[in-house]
C-alpha atoms as a PDB file:
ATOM      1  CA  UNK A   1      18.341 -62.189   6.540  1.00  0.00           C
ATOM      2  CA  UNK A   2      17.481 -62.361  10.131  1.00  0.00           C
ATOM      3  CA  UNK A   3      15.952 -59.471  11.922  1.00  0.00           C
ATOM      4  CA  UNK A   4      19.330 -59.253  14.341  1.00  0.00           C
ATOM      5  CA  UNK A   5      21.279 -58.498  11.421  1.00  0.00           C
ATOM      6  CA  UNK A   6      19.127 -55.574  10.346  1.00  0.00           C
ATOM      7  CA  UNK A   7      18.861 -53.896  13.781  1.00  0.00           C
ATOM      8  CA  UNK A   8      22.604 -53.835  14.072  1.00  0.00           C
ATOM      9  CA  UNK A   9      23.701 -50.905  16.081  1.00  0.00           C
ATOM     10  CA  UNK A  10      26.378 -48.616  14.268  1.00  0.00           C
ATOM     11  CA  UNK A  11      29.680 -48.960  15.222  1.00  0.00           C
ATOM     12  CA  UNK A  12      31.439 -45.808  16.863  1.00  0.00           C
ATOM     13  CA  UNK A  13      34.037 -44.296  14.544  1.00  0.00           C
ATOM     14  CA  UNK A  14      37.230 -44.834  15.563  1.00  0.00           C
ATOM     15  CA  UNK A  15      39.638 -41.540  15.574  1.00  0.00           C
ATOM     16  CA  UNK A  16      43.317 -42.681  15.313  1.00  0.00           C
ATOM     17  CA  UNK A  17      44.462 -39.713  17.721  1.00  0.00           C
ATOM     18  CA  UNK A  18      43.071 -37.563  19.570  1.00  0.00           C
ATOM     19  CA  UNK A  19      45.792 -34.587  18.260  1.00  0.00           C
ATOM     20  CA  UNK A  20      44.760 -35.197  14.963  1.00  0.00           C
ATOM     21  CA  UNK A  21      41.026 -34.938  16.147  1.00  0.00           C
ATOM     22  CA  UNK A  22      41.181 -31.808  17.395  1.00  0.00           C
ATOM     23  CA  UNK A  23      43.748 -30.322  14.969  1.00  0.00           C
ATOM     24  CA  UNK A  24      40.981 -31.215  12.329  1.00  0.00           C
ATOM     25  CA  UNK A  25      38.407 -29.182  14.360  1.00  0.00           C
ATOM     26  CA  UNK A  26      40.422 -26.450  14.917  1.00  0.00           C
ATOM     27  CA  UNK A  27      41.527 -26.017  11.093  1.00  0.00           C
ATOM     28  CA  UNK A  28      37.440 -26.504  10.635  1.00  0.00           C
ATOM     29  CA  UNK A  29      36.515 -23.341  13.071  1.00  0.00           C
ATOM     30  CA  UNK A  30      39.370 -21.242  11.850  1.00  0.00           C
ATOM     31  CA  UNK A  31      38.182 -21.447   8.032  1.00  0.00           C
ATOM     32  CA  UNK A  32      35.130 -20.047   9.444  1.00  0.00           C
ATOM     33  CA  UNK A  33      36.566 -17.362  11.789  1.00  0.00           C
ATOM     34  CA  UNK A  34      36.751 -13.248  10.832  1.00  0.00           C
ATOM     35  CA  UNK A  35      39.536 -13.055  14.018  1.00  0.00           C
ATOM     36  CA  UNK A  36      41.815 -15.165  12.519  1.00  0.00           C
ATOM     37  CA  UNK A  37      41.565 -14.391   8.958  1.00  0.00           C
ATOM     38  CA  UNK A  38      43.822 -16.197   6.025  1.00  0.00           C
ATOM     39  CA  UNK A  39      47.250 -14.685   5.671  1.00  0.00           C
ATOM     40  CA  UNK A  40      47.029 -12.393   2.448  1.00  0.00           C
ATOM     41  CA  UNK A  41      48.482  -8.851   1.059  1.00  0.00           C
ATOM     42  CA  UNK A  42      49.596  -6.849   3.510  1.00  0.00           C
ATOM     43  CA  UNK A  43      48.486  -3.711   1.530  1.00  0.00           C
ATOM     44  CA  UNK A  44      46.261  -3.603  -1.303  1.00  0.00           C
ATOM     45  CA  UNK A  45      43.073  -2.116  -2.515  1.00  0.00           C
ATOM     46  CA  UNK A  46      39.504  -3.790  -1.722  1.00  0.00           C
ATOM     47  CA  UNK A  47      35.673  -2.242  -2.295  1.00  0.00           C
ATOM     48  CA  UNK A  48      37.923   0.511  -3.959  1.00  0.00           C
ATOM     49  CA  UNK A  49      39.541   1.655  -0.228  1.00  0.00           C
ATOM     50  CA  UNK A  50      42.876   1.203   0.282  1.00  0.00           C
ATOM     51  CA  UNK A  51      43.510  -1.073   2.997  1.00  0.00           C
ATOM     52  CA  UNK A  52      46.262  -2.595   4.968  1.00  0.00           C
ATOM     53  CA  UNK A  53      46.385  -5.234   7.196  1.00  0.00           C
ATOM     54  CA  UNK A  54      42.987  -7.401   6.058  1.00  0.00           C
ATOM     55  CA  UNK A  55      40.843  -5.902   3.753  1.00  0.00           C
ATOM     56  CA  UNK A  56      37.777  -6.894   5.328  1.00  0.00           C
ATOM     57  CA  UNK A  57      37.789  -5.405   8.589  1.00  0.00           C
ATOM     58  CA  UNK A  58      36.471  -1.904   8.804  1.00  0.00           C
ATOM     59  CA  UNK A  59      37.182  -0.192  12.690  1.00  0.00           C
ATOM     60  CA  UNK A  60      33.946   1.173  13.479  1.00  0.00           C
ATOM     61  CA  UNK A  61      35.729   3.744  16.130  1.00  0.00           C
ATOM     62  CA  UNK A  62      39.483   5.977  15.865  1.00  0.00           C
ATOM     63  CA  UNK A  63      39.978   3.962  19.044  1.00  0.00           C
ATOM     64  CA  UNK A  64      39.471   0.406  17.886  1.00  0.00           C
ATOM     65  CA  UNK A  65      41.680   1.291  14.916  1.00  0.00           C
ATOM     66  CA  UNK A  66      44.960   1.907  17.313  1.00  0.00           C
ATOM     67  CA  UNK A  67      44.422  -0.481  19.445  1.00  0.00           C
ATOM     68  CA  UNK A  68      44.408  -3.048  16.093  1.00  0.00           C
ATOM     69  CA  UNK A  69      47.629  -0.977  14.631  1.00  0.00           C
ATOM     70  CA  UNK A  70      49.136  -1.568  18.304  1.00  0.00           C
ATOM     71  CA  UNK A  71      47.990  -5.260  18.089  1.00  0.00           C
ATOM     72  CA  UNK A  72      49.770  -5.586  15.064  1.00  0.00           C
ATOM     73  CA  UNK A  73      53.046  -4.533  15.866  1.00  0.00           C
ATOM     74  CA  UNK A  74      53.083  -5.552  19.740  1.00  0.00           C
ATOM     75  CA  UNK A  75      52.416  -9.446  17.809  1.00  0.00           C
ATOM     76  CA  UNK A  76      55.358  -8.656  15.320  1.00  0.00           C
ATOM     77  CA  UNK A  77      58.017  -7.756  17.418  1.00  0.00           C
ATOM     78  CA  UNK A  78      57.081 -10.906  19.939  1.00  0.00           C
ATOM     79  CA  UNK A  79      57.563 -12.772  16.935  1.00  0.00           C
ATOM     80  CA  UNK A  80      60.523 -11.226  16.097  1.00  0.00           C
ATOM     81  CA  UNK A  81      61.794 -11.320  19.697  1.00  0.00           C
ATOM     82  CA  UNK A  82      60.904 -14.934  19.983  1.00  0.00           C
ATOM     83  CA  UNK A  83      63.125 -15.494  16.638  1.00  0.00           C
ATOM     84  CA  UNK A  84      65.934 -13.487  18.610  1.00  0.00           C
ATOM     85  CA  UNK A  85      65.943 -16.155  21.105  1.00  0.00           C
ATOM     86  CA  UNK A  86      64.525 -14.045  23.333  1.00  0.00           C
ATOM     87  CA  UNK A  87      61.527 -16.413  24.365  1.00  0.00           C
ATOM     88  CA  UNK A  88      60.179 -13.913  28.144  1.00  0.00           C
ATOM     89  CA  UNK A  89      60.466 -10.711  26.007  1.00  0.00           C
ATOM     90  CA  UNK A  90      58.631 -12.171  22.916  1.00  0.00           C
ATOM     91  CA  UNK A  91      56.209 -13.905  25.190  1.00  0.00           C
ATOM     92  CA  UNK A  92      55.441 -10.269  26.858  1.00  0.00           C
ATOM     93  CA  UNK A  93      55.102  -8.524  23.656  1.00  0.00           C
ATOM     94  CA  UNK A  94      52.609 -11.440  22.237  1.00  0.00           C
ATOM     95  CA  UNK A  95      50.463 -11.168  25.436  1.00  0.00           C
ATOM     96  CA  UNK A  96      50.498  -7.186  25.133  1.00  0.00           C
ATOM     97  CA  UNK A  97      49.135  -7.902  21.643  1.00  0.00           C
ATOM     98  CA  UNK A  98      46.494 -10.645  22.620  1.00  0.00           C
ATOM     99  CA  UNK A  99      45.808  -7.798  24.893  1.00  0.00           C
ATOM    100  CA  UNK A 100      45.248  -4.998  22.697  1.00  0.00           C
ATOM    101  CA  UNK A 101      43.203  -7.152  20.165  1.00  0.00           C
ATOM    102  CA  UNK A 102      40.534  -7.745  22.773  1.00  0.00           C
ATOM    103  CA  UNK A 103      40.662  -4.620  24.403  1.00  0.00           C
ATOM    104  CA  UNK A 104      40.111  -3.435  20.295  1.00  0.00           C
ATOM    105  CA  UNK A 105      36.885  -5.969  20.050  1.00  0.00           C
ATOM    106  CA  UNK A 106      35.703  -4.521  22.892  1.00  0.00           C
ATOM    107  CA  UNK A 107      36.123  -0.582  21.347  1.00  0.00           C
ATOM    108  CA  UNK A 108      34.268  -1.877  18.121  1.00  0.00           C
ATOM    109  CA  UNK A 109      31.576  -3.841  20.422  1.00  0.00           C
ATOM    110  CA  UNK A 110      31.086  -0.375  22.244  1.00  0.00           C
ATOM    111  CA  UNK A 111      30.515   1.858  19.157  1.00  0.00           C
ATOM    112  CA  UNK A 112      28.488  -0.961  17.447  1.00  0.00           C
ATOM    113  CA  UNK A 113      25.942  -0.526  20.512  1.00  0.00           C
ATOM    114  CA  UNK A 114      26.062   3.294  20.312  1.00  0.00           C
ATOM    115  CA  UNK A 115      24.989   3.990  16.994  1.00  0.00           C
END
């Protein structure tokens, strides 16, 4: 063989879309992510606590528990809404959730650094 054909530089690999690119790295970050967790029982019993909603997250405040529950149901009637065809009131009811689930982070962020 001749010493060009050894040093050969690899070729790029070519992604057939761009959509599918980044559909595949966003399924690959949200099997790894705690905020968006697998759909699974709604109610149930896990570490021998009853839970509902998912079983692994424990609020570490009164506070960042609401603002979850209010998460929860602010996101299910703007899906419900937006099922309604009723696509600005659904829209305003899934941003009031979006905002409550931060604003919930943030709560369990704050007690975290106080204890």
């Amino acid at each position: 063989m001749s010493p060009l054909l050894l040093l050969a530089p690899p070729t790029p690999r070519v992604v057939p879309s761009l959509r599918v690119e980044a559909a595949r790295i966003a399924a690959e970050r949200f099997e790894d992510s705690w905020r968006l967790p697998e759909p699974g029982p709604l109610f149930g019993i896990d570490g021998g606590l009853w839970f509902v909603g998912a079983g692994h997250y424990r609020p570490r405040s009164t506070r960042a528990a609401a603002l979850h529950g209010g998460s929860i149901a602010a996101t299910l009637v703007g899906e419900i809404l937006l099922a309604a065809d009723s696509p600005l009131a659904g829209f305003g009811a899934l941003l009031a959730g979006a905002t409550l689930d931060a604003a919930g982070a943030d709560a369990d962020r704050a007690a975290e650094a106080r204890r």
